[in-house]
PDB file of N, CA and C in Angstrom:
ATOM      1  N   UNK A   1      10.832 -35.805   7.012  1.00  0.00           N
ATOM      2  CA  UNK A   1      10.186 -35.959   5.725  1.00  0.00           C
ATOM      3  C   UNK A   1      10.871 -35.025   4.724  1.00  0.00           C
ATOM      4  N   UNK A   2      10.930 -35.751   3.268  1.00  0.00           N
ATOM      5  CA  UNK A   2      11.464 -34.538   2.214  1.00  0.00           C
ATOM      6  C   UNK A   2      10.636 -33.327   1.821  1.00  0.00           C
ATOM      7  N   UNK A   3      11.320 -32.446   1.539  1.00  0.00           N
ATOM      8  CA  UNK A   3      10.608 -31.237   0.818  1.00  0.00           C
ATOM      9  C   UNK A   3      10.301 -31.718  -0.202  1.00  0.00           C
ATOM     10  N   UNK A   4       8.939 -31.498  -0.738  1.00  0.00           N
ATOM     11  CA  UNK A   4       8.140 -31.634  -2.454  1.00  0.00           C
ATOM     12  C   UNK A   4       7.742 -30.130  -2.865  1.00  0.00           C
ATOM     13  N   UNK A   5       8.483 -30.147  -3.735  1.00  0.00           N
ATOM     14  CA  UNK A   5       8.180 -28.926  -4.390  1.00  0.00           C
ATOM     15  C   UNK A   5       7.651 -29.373  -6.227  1.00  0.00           C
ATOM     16  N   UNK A   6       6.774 -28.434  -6.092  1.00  0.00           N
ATOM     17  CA  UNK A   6       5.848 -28.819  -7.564  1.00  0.00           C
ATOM     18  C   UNK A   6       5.076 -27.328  -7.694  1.00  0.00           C
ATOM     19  N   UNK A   7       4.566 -27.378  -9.240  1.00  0.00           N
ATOM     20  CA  UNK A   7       3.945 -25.905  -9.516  1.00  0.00           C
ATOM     21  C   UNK A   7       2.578 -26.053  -9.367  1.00  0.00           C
ATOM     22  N   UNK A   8       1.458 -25.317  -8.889  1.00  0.00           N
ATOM     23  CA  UNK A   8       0.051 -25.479  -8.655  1.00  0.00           C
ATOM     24  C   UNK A   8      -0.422 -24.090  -9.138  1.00  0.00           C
ATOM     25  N   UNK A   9      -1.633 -24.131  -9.931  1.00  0.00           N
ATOM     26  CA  UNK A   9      -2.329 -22.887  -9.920  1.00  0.00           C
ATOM     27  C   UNK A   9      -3.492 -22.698  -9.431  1.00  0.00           C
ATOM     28  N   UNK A  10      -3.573 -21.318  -8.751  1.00  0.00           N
ATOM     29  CA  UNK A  10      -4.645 -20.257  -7.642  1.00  0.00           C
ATOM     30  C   UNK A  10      -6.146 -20.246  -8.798  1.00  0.00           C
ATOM     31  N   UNK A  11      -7.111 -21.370  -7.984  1.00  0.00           N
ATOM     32  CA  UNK A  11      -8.426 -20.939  -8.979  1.00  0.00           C
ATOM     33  C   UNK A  11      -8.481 -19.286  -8.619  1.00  0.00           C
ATOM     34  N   UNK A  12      -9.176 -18.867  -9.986  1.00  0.00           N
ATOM     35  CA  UNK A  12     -10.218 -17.718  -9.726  1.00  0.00           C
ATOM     36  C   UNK A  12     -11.050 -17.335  -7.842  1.00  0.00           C
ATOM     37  N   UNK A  13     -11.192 -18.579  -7.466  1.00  0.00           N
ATOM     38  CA  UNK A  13     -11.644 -17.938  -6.031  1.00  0.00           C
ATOM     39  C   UNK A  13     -10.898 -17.826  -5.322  1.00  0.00           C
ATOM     40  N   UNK A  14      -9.301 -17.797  -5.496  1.00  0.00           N
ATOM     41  CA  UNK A  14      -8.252 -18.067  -4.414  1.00  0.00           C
ATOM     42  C   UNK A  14      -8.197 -19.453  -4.031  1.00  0.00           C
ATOM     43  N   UNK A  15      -8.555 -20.415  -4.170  1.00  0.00           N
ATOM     44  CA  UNK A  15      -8.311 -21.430  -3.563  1.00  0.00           C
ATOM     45  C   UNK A  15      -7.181 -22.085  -4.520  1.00  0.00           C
ATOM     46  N   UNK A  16      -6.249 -23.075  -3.249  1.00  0.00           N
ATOM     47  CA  UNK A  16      -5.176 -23.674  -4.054  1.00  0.00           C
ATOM     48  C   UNK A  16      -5.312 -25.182  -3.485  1.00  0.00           C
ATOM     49  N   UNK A  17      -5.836 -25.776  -4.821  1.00  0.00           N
ATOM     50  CA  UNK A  17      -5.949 -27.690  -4.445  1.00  0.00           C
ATOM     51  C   UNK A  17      -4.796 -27.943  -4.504  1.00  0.00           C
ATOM     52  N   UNK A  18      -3.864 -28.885  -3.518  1.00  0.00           N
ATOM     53  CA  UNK A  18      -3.153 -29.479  -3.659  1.00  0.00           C
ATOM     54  C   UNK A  18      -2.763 -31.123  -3.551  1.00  0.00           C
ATOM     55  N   UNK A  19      -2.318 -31.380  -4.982  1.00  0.00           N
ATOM     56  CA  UNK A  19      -2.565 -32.789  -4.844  1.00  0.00           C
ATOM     57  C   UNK A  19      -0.882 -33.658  -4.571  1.00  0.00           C
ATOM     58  N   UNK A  20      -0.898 -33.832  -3.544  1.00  0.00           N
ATOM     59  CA  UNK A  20       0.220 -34.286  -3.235  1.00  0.00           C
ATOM     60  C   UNK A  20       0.807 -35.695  -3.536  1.00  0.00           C
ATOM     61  N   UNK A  21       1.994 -35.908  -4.460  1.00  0.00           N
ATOM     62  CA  UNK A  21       2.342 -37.238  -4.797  1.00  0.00           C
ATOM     63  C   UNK A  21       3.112 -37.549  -3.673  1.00  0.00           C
ATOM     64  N   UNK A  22       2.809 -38.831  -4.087  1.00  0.00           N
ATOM     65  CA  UNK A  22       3.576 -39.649  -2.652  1.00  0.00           C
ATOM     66  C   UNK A  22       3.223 -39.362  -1.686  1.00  0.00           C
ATOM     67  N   UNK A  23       2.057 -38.849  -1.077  1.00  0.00           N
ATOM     68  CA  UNK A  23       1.879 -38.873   0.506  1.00  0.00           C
ATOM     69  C   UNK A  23       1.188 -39.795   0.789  1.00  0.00           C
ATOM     70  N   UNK A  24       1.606 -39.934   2.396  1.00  0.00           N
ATOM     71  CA  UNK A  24       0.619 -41.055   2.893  1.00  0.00           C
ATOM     72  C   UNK A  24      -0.781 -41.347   3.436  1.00  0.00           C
ATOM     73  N   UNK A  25      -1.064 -41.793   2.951  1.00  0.00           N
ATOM     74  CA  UNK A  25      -2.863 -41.631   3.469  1.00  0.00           C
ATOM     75  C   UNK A  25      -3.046 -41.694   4.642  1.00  0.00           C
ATOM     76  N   UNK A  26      -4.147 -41.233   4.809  1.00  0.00           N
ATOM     77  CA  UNK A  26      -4.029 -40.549   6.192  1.00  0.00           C
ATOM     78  C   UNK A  26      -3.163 -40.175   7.410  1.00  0.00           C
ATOM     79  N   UNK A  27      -2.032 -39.616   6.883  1.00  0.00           N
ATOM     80  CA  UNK A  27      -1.512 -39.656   7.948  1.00  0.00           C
ATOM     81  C   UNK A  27      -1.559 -37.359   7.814  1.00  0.00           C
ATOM     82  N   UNK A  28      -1.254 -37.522   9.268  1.00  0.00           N
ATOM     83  CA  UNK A  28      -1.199 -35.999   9.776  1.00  0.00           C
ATOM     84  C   UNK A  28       0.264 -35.342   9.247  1.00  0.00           C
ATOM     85  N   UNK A  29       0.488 -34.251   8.531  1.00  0.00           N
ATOM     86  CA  UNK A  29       1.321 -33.490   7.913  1.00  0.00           C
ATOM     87  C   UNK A  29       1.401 -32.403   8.505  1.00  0.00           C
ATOM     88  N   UNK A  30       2.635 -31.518   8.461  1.00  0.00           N
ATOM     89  CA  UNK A  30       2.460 -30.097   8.570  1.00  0.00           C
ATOM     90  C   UNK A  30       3.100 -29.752   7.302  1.00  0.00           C
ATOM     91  N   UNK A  31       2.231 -28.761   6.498  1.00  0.00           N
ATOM     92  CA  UNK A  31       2.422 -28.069   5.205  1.00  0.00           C
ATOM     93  C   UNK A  31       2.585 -26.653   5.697  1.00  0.00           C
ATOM     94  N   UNK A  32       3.884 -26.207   4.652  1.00  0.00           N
ATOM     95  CA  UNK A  32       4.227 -24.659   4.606  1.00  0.00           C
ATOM     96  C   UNK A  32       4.006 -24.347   3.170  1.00  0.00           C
ATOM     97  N   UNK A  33       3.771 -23.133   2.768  1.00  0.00           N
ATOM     98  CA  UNK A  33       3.491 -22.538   1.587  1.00  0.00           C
ATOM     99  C   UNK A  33       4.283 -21.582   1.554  1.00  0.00           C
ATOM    100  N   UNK A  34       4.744 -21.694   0.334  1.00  0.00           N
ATOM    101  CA  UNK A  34       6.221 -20.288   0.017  1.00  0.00           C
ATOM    102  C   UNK A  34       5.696 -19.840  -1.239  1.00  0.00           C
ATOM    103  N   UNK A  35       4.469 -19.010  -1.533  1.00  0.00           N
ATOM    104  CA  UNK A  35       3.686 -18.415  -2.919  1.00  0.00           C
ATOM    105  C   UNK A  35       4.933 -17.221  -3.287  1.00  0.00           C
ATOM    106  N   UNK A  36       5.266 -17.860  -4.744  1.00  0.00           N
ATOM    107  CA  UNK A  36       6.382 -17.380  -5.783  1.00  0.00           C
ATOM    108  C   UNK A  36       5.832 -17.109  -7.231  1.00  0.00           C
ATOM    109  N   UNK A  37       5.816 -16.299  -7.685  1.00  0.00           N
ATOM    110  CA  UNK A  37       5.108 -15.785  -8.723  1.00  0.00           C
ATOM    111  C   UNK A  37       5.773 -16.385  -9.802  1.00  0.00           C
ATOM    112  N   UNK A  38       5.704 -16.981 -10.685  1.00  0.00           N
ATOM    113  CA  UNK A  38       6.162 -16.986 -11.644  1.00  0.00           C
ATOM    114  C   UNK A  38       6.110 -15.946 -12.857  1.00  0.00           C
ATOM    115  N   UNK A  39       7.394 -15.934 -13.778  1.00  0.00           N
ATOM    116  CA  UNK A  39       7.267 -14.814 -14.597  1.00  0.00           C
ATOM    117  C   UNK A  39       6.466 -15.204 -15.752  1.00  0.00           C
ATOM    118  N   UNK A  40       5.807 -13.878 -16.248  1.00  0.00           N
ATOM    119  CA  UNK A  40       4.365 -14.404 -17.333  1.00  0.00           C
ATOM    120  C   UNK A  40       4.727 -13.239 -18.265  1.00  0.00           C
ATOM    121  N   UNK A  41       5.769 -13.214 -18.950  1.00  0.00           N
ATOM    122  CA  UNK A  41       5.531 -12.166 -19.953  1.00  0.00           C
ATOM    123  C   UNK A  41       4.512 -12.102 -21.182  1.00  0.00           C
ATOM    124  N   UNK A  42       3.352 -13.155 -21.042  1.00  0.00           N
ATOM    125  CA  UNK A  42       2.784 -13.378 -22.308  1.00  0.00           C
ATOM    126  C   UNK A  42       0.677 -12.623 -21.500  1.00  0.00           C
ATOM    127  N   UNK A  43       1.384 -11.679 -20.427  1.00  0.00           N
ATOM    128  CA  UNK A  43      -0.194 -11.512 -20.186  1.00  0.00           C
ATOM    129  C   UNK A  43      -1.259 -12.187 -20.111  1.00  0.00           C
ATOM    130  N   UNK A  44      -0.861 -13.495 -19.540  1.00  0.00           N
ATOM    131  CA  UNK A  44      -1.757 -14.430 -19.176  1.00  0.00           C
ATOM    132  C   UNK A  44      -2.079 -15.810 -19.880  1.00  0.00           C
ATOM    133  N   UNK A  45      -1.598 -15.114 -21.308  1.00  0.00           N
ATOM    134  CA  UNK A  45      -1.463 -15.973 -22.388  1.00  0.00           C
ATOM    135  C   UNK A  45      -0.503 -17.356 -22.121  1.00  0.00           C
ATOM    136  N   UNK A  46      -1.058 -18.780 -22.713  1.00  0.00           N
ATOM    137  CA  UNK A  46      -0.116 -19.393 -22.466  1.00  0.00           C
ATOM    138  C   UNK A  46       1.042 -19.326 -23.213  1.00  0.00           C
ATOM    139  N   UNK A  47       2.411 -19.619 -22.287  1.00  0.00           N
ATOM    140  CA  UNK A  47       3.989 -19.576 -23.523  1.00  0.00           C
ATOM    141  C   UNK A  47       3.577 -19.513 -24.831  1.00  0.00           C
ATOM    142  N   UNK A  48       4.082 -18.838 -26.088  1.00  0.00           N
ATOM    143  CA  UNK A  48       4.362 -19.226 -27.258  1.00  0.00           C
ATOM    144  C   UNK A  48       2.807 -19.090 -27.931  1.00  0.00           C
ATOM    145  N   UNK A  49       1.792 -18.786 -27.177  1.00  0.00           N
ATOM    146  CA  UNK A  49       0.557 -19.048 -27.802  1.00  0.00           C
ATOM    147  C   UNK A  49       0.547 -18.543 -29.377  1.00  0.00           C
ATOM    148  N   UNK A  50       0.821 -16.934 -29.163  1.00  0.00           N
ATOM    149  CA  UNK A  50       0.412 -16.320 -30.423  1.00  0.00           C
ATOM    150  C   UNK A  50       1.402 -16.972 -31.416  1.00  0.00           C
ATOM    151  N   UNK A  51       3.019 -17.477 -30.997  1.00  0.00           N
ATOM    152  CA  UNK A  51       3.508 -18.007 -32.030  1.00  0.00           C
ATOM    153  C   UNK A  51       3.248 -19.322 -32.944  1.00  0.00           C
ATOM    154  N   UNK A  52       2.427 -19.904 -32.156  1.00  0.00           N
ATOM    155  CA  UNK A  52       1.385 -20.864 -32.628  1.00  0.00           C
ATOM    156  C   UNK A  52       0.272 -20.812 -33.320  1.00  0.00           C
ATOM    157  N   UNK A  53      -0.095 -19.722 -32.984  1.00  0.00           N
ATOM    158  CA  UNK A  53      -1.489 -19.136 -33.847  1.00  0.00           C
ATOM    159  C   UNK A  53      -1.841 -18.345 -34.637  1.00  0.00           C
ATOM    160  N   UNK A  54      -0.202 -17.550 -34.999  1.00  0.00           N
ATOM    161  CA  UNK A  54       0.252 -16.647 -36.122  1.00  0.00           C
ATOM    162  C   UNK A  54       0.038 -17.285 -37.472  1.00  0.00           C
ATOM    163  N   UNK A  55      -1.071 -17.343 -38.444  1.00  0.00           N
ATOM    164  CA  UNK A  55      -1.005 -17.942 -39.758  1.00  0.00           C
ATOM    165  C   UNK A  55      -1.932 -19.335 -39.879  1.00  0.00           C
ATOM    166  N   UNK A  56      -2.594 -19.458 -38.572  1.00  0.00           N
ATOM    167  CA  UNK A  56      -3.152 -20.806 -38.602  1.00  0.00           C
ATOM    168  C   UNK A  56      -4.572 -21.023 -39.197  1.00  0.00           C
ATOM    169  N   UNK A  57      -5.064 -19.738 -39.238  1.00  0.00           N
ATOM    170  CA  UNK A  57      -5.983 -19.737 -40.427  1.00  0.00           C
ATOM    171  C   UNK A  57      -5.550 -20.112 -42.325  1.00  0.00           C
ATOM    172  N   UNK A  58      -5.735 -20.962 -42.644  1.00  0.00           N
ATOM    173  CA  UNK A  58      -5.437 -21.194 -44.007  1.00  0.00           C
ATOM    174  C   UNK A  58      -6.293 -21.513 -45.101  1.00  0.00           C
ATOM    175  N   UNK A  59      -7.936 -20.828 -44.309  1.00  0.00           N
ATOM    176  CA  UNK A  59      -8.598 -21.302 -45.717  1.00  0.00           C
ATOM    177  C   UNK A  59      -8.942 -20.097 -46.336  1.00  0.00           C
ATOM    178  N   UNK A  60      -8.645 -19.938 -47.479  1.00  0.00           N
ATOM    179  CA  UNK A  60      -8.647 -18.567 -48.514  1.00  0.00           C
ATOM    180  C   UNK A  60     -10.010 -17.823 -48.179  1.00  0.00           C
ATOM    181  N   UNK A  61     -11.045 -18.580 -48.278  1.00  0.00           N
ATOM    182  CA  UNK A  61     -12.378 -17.939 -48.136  1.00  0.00           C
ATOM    183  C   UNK A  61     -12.544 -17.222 -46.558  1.00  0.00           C
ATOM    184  N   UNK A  62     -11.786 -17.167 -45.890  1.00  0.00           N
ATOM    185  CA  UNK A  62     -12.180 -16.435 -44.433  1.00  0.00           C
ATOM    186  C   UNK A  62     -11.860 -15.269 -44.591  1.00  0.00           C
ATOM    187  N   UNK A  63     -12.659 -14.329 -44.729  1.00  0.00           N
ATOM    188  CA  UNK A  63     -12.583 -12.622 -44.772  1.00  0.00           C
ATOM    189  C   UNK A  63     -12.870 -12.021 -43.525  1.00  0.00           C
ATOM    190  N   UNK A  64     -12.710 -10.609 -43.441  1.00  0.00           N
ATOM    191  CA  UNK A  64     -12.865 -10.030 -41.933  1.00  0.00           C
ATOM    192  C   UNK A  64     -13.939  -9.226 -43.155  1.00  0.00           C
ATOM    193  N   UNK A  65     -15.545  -8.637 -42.742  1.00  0.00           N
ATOM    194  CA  UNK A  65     -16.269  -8.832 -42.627  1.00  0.00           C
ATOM    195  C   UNK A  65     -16.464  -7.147 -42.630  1.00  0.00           C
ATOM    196  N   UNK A  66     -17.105  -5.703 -43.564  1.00  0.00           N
ATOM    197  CA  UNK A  66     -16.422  -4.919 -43.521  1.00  0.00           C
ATOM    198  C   UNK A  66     -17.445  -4.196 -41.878  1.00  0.00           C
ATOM    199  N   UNK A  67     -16.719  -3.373 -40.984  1.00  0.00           N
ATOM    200  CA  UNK A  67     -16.895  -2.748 -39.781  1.00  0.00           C
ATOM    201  C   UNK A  67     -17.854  -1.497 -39.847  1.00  0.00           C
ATOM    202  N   UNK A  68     -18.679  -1.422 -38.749  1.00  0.00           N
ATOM    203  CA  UNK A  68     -19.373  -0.008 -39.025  1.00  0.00           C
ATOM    204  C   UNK A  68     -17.743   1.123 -38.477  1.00  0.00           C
ATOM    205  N   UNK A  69     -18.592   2.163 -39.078  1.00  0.00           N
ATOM    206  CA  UNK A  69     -17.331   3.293 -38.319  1.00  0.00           C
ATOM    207  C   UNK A  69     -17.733   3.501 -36.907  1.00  0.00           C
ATOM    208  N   UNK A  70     -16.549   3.866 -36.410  1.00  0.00           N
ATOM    209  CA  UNK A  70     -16.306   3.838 -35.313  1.00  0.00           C
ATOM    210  C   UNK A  70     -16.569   5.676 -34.785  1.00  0.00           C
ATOM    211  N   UNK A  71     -17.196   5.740 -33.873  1.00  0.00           N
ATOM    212  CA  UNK A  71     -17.831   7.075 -33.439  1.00  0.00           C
ATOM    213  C   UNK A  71     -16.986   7.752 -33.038  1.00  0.00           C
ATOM    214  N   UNK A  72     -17.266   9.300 -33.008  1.00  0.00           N
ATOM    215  CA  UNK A  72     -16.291  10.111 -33.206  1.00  0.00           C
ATOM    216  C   UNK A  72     -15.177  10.502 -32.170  1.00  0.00           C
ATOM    217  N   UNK A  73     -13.681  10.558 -32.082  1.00  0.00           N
ATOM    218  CA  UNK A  73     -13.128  10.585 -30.759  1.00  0.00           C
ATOM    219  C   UNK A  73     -14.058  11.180 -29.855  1.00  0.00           C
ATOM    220  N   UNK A  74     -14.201  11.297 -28.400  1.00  0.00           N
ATOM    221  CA  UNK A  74     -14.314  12.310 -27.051  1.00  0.00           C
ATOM    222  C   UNK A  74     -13.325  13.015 -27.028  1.00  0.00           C
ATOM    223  N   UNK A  75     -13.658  14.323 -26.580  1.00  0.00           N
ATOM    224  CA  UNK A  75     -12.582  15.653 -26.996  1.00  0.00           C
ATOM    225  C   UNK A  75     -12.430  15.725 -25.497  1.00  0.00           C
ATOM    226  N   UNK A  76     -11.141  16.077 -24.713  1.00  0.00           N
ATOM    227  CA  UNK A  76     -11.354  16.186 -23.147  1.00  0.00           C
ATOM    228  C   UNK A  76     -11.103  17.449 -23.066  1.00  0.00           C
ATOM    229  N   UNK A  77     -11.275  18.253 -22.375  1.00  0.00           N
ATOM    230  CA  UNK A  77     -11.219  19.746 -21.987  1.00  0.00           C
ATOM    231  C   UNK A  77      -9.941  19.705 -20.802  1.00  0.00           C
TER     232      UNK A  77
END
């Protein structure tokens, strides 16, 4: 049988569904798993997000709203 290689993502509980194209119904398989991290420089974020969402507010009337102050640093000893 050929190797299928495809990308899947790990729910939150660890579990990994895999939905396999082209296999045959019911028939008995032996599956290996080779878990490879992919690189995520965006912290979880999807690709390109923020460059997508940089400016996408455009209606004049949306203000930021003014903040209470913020309490005084903790001094550490």
């Amino acid at each position: 049988m050929t190797a299928i290689t495809f990308e899947a993502t790990i729910s939150p509980d660890g579990m990994l569904h895999l939905f396999v194209p082209g296999a045959f119904p019911g028939a008995e398989v032996e599956v290996s798993v080779s878990p490879k991290l992919t690189a995520n420089n965006d912290n979880g974020w999807p690709a390109g997000f923020h460059e997508r969402m940089f400016g996408c507010i455009t209606d004049e009337t949306f203000i930021r709203h003014p903040q209470a102050p913020l309490p005084p640093p903790v001094t550490l000893d």
